[in-house]
Every structure is written in structure tokens, then in C-alpha cells.
Protein backbone atom coordinates (compact mmCIF):
# COMPACT_ATOMS: atom_id res chain seq x y z
CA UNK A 1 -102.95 104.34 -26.61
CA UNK A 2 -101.36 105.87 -29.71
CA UNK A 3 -99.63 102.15 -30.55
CA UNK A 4 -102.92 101.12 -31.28
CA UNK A 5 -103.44 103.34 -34.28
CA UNK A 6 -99.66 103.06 -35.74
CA UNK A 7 -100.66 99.81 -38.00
CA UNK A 8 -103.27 102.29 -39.51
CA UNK A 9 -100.97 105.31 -39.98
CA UNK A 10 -98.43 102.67 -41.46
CA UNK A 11 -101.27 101.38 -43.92
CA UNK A 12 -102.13 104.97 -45.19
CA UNK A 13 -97.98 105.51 -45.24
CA UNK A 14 -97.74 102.46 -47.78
CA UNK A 15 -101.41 103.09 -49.50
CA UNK A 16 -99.85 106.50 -50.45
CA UNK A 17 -96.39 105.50 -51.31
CA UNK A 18 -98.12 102.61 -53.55
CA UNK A 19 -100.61 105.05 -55.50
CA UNK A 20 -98.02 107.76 -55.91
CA UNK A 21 -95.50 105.47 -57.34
CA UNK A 22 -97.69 104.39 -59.63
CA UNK A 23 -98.86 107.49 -60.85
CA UNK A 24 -95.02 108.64 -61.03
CA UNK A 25 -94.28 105.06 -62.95
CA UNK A 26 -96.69 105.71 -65.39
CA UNK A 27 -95.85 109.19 -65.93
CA UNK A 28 -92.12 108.23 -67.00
CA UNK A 29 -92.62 105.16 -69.36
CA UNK A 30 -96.46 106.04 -70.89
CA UNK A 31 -96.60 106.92 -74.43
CA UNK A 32 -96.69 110.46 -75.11
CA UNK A 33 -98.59 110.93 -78.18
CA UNK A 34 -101.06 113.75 -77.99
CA UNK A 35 -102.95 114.82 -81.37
CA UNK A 36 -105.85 116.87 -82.04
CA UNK A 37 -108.79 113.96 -81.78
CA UNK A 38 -107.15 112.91 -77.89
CA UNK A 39 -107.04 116.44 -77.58
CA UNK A 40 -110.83 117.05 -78.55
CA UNK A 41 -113.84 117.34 -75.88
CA UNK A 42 -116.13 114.76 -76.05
CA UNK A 43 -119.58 114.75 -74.75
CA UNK A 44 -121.70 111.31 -74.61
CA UNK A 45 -121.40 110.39 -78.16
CA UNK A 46 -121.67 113.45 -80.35
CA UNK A 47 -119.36 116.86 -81.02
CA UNK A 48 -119.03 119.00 -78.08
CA UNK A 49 -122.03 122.39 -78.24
CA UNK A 50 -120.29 125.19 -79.67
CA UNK A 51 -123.02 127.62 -77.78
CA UNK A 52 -124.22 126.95 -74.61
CA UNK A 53 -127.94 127.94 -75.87
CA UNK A 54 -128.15 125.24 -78.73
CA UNK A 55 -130.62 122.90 -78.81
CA UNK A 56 -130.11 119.59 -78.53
CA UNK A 57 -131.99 116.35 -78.03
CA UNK A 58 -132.90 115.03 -74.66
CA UNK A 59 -134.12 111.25 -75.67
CA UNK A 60 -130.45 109.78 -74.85
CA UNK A 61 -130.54 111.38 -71.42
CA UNK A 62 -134.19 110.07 -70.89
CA UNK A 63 -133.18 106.86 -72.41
CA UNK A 64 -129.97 106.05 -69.97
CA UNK A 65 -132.06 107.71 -66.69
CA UNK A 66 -134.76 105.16 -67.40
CA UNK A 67 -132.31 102.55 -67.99
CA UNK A 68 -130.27 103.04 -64.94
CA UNK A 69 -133.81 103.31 -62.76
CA UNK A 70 -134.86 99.64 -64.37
CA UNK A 71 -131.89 98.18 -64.07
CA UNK A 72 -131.09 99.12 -60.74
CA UNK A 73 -135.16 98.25 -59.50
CA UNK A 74 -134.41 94.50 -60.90
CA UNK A 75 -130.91 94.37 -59.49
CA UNK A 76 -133.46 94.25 -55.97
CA UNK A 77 -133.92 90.87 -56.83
CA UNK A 78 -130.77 88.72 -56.66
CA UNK A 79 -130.57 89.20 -53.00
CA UNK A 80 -134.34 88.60 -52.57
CA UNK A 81 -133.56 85.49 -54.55
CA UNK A 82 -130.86 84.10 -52.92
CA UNK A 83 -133.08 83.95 -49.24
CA UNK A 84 -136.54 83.37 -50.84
CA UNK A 85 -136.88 80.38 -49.09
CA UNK A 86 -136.52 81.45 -45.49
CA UNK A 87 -138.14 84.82 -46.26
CA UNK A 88 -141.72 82.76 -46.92
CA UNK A 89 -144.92 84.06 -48.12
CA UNK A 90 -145.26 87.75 -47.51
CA UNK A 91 -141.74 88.10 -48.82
CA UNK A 92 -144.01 86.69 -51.90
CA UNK A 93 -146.45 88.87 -51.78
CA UNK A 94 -144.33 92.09 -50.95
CA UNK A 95 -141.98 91.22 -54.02
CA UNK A 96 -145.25 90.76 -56.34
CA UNK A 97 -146.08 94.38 -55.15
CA UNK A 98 -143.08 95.37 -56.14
CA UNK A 99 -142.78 94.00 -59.53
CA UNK A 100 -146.42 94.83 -60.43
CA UNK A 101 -145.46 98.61 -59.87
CA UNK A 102 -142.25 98.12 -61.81
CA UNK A 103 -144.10 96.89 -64.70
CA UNK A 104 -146.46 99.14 -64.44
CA UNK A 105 -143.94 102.45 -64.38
CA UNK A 106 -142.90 100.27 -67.34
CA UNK A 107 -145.97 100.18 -69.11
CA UNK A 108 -146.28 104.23 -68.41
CA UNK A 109 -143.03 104.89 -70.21
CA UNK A 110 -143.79 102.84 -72.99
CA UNK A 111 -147.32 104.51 -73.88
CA UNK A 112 -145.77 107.86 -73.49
CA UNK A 113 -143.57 107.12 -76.09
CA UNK A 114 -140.43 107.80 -73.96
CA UNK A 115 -138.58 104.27 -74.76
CA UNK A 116 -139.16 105.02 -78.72
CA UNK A 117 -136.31 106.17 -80.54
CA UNK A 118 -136.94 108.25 -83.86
């Protein structure tokens, strides 16, 4: 009974050999150039806080979240796409739903002003 898992314990063997090799390989002949901007934090596009209480502004963050929630409601639609024809009417209706409250939660973030950038 313990043949049966020896193919897996022999994939994980050679999946581990493989990565660590690599990691060793790349070690020995990458460059080793450090200086001080490698060296540097870097946080999202701006110098890292030098106090943990500083202000700072919050419209990127809101920007990207609303960007990633958008883009990942219309990636819902290439596999409704690709079986729209077998799926029929109420697969219709049920994606109009959907889009109508997209574009409305759209709409919302527009007239709040969260999608303007000063």
C-alpha cells in the first residue's frame, strides 16, 4: 500500500532538489552589487514614514481597493461569455442584475468623489 505513494514522495524528492538548486545556482553566479538605493525600504511609490504616527494620504489605497473590486467584478464575465448561449435567458437577466449593480456601486464612487485625484 505504501508503493502507491512512492511516485509522490519521489516528485516532492525532485521538486525540492530542483528549487533548492536553483536557489543555490543563483546564489553563486548573481551579481553582488548592493548600494544604498537597493538597500532602501520602499513603500508603494513614495519614501518609507519616518514615524509611525505621520499622516499620510489614503486616496492611492482607496484608488487600487476600488480598482481591484472592478476589475475583478468584470473579470465575472469572460466565463459567462464563453457559455452564454447554452446558459439562455435568465442567465440574461441574472447578468443584467449584476451589471446594473456594478454600475451603480460605480456611479456611488464617482459622486462621492472617491475616483477623483487632486
Amino acid at each position: 500500500m505504501l508503493a502507491e505513494y512512492l511516485p509522490i514522495l519521489l516528485f516532492l524528492i525532485v521538486a525540492t532538489g530542483v528549487g533548492v538548486a536553483l536557489l543555490i545556482i543563483g546564489w553563486l553566479l548573481g551579481p553582488r552589487r548592493p548600494d544604498g538605493e537597493k538597500l532602501s525600504p520602499y513603500e508603494c511609490g513614495f519614501e518609507a514614514f519616518e514615524d509611525a504616527r505621520m499622516q499620510f494620504d489614503v486616496r492611492y489605497y482607496l484608488i487600487a481597493i476600488l480598482f481591484i473590486v472592478f476589475d475583478l467584478e468584470i473579470a465575472f464575465l469572460f466565463p459567462w461569455a464563453t457559455v452564454f448561449r447554452e446558459l439562455g435567458g435568465p442567465a440574461l437577466i441574472a447578468m443584467g442584475l449584476f451589471l446594473g449593480l456594478l454600475v451603480i456601486g460605480f456611479l456611488y464612487e464617482w459622486k462621492k468623489g472617491a475616483l477623483e485625484w487632486e
